[in-house]
C-alpha atoms as a PDB file:
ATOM      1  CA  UNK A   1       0.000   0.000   0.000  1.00  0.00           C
ATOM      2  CA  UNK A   2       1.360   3.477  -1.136  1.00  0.00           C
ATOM      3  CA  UNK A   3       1.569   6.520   1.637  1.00  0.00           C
ATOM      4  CA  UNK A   4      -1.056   9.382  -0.190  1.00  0.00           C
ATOM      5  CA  UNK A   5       0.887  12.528   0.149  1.00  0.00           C
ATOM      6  CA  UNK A   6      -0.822  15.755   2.107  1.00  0.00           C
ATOM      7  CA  UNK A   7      -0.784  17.409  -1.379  1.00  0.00           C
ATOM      8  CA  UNK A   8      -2.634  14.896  -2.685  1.00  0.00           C
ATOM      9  CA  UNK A   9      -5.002  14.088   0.325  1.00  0.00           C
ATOM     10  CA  UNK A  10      -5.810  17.517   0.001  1.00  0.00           C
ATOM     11  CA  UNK A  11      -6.487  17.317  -3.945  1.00  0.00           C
ATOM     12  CA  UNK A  12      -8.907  14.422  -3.011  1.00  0.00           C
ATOM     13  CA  UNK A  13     -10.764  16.575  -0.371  1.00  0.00           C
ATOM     14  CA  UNK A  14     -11.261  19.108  -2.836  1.00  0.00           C
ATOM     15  CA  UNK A  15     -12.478  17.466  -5.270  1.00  0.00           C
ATOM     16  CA  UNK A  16     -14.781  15.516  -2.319  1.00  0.00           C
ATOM     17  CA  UNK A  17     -16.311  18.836  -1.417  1.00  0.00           C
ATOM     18  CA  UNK A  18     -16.547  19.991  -4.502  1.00  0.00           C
ATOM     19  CA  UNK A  19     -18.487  17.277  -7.040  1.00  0.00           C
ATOM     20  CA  UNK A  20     -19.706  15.498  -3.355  1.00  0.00           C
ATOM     21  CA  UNK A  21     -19.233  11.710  -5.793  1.00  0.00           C
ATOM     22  CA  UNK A  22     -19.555   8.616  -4.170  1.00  0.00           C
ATOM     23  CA  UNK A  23     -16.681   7.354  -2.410  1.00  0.00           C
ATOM     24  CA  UNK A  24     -16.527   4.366  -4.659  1.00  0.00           C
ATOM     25  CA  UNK A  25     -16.685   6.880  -7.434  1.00  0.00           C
ATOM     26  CA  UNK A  26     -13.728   8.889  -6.182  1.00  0.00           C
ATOM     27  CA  UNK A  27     -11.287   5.953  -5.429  1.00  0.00           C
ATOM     28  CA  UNK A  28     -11.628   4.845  -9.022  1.00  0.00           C
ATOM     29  CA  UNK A  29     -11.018   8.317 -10.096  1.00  0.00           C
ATOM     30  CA  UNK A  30      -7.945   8.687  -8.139  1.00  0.00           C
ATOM     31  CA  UNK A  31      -7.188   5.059  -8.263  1.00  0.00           C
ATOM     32  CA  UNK A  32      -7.304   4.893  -4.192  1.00  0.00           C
ATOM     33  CA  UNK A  33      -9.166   2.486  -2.071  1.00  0.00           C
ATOM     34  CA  UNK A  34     -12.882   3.421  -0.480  1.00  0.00           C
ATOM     35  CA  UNK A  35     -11.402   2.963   2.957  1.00  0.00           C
ATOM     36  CA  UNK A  36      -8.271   5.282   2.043  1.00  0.00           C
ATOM     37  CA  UNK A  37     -10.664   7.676   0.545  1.00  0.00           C
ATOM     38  CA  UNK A  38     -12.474   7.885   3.611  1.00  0.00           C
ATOM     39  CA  UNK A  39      -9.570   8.152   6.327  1.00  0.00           C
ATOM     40  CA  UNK A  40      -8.226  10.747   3.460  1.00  0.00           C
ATOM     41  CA  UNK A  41     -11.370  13.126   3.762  1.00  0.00           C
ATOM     42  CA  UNK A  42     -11.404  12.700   7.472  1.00  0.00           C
ATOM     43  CA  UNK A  43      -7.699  13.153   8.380  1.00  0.00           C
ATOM     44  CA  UNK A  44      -8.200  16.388   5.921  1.00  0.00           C
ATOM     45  CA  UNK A  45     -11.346  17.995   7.920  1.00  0.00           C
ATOM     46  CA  UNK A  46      -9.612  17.104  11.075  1.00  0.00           C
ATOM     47  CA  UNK A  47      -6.742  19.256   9.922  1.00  0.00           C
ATOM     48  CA  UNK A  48      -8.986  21.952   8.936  1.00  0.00           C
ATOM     49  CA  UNK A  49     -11.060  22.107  12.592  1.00  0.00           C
ATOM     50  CA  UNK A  50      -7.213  22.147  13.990  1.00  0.00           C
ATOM     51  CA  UNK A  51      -6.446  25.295  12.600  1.00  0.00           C
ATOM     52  CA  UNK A  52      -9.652  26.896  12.553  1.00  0.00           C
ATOM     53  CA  UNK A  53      -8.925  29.641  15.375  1.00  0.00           C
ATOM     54  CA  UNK A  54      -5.091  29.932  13.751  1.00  0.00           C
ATOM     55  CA  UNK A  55      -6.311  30.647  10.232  1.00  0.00           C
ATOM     56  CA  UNK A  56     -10.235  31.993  10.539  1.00  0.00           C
ATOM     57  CA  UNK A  57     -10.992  34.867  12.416  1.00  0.00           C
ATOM     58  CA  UNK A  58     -12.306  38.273  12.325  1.00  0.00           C
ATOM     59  CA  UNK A  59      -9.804  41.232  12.122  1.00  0.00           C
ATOM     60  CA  UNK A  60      -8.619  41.875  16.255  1.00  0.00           C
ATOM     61  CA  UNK A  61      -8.296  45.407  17.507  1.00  0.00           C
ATOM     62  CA  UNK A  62      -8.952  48.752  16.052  1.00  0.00           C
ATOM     63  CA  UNK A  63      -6.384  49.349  13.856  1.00  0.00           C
ATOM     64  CA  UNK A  64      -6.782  45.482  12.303  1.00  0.00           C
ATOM     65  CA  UNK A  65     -10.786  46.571  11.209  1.00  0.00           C
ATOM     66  CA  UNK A  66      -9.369  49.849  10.021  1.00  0.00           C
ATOM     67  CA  UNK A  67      -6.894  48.217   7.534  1.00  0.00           C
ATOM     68  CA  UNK A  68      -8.967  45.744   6.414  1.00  0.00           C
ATOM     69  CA  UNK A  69     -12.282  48.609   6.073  1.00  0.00           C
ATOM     70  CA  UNK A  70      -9.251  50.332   3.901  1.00  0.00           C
ATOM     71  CA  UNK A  71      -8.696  47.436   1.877  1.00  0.00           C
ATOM     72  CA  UNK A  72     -12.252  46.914   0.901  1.00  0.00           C
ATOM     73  CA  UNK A  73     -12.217  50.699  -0.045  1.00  0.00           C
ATOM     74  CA  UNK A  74      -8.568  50.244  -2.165  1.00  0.00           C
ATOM     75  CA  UNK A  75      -8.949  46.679  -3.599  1.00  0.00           C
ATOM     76  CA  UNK A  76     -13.256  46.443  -4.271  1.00  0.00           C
ATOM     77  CA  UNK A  77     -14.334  49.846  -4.028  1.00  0.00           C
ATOM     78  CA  UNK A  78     -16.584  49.346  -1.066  1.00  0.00           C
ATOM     79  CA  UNK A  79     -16.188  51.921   1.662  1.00  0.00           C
ATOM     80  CA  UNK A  80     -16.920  51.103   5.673  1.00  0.00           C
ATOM     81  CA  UNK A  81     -16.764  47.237   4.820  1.00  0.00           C
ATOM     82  CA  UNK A  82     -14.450  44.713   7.037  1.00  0.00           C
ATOM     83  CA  UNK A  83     -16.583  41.670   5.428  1.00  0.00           C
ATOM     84  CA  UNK A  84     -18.368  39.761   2.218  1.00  0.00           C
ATOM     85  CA  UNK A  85     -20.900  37.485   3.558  1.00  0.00           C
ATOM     86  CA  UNK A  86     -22.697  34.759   1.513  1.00  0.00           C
ATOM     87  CA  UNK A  87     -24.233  31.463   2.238  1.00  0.00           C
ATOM     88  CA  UNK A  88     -25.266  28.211   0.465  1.00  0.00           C
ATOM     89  CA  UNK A  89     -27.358  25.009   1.524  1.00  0.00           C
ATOM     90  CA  UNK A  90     -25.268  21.542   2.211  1.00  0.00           C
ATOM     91  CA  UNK A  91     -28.398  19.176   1.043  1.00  0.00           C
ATOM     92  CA  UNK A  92     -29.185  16.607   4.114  1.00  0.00           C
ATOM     93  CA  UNK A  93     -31.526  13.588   4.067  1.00  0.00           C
ATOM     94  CA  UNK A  94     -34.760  14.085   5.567  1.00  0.00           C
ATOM     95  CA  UNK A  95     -34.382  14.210   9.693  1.00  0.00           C
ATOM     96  CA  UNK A  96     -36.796  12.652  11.742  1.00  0.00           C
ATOM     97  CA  UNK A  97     -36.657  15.202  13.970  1.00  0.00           C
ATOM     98  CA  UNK A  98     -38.417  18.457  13.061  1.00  0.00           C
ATOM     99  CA  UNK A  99     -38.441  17.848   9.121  1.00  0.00           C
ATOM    100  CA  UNK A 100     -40.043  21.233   8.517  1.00  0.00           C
ATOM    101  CA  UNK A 101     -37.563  22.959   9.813  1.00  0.00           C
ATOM    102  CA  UNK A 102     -34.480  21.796   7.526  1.00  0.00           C
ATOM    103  CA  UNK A 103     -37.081  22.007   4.183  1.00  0.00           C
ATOM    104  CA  UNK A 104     -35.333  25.879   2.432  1.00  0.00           C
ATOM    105  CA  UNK A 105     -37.425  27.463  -0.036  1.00  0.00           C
ATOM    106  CA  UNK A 106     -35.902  25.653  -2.850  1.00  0.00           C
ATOM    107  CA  UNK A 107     -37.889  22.265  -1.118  1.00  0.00           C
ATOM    108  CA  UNK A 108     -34.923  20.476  -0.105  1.00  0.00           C
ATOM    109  CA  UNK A 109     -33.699  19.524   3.012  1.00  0.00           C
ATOM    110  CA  UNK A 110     -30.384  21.452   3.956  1.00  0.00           C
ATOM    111  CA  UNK A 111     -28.301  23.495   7.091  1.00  0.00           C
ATOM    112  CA  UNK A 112     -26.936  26.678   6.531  1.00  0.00           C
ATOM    113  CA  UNK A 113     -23.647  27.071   5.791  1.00  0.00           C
ATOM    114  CA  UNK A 114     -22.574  31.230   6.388  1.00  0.00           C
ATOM    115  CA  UNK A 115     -18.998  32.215   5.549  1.00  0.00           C
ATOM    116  CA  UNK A 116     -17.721  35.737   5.756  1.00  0.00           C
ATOM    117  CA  UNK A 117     -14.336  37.003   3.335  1.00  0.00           C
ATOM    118  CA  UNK A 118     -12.248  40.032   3.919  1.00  0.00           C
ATOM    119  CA  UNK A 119     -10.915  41.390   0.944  1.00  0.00           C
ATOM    120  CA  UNK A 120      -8.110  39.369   0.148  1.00  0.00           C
ATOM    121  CA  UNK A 121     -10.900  36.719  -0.109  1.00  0.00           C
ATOM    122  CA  UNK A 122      -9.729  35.013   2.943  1.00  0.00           C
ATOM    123  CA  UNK A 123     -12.089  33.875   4.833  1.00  0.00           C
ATOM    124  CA  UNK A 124     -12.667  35.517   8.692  1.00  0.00           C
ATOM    125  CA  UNK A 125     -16.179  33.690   9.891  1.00  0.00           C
ATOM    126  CA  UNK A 126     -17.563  30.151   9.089  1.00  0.00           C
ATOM    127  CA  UNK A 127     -20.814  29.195  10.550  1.00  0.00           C
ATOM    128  CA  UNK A 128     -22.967  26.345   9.444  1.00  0.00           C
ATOM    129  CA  UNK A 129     -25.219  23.547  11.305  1.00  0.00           C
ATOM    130  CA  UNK A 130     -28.563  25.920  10.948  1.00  0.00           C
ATOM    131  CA  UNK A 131     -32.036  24.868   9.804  1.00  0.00           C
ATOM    132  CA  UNK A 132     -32.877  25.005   6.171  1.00  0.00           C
ATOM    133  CA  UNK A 133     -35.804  27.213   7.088  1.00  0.00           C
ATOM    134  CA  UNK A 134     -34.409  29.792   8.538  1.00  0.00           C
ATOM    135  CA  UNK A 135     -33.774  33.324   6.216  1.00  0.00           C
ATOM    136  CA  UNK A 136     -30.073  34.349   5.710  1.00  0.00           C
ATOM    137  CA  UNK A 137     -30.327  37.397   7.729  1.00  0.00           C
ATOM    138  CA  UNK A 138     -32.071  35.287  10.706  1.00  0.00           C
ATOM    139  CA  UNK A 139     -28.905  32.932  10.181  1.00  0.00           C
ATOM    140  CA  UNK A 140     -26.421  36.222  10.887  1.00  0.00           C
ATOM    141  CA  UNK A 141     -28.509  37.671  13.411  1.00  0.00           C
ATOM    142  CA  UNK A 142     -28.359  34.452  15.556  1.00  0.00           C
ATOM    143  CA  UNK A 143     -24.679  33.888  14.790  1.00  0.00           C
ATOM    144  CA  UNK A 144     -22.919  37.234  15.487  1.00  0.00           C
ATOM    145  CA  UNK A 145     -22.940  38.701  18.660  1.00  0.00           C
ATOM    146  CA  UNK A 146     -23.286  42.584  19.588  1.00  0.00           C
ATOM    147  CA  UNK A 147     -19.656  43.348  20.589  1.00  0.00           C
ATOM    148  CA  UNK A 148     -18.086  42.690  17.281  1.00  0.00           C
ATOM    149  CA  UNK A 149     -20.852  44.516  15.399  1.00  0.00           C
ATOM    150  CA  UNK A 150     -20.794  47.562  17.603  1.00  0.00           C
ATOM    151  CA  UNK A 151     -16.714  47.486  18.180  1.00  0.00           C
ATOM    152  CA  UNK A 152     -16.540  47.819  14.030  1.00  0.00           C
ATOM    153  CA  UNK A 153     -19.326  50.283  13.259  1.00  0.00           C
ATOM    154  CA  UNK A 154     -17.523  52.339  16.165  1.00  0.00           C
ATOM    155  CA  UNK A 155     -14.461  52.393  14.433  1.00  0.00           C
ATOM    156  CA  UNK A 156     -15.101  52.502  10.893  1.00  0.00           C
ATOM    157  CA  UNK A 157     -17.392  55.517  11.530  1.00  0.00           C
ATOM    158  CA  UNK A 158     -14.579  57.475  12.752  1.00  0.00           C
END
């Protein structure tokens, strides 16, 4: 048995996430075992949740919003910004738990997944695990708490 690389592991994780094929589907494509693939993805997401608080987090301090509200201005044109914020639906199978809750307006079930980019297009929030249901701007009121809102609206309206 062959050692798969962390370049490659990573390659496989992508393309995982990406095309979300069966795990028989994506050995054969990379010509990798289904038990490999599967320790692959995992050792790969476990490596991500590691350096989540390293790698994803909101700008810290006063003069960290400022640069990054001056970057949005210089590199997208967008004044008194320190964020991009989208979100998408990660399909589910039905739950037997409250199914009405995870059904989104597109009559699927799903959870919220909420990500936030400065402008470098790194990324400085992730949230997911929310109910289908719920509207995106019920999603980031329930995620974000006052103090970061009201410590970066002070100091970009300076």
């Amino acid at each position: 048995m062959r050692k798969i690389s962390a370049e490659w592991s990573f390659l496989i994780f992508l393309w995982y996430v990406a095309n979300t094929e069966p795990l028989r589907t994506l050995g054969d494509r990379f010509d990798v075992s289904i038990s490999s693939i599967f320790c692959v993805i995992r050792r790969v997401v476990e490596w991500l949740l590691s350096r989540l608080d390293e790698e994803i987090k909101w700008p810290d301090g006063n003069d960290a919003i400022l640069v990054t509200s001056q970057k949005f201005e210089t590199k997208r044109g967008i004044r008194k910004c320190i964020g991009a914020i989208d979100g998408t639906h990660i399909a589910i199978r039905q739950p037997v738990d409250h199914p009405r809750d995870y059904c989104n307006r597109k009559r699927f079930f799903s959870i919220v997944l909420q990500g936030v980019v400065d402008a470098d297009m790194k990324f400085t929030n992730i949230y997911c695990g929310e109910p289908g249901s719920l509207h995106d701007a019920r999603v980031l009121r329930r995620r974000f708490s006052l103090p970061i809102a009201t410590v970066a609206r002070t100091t970009i309206q300076r």
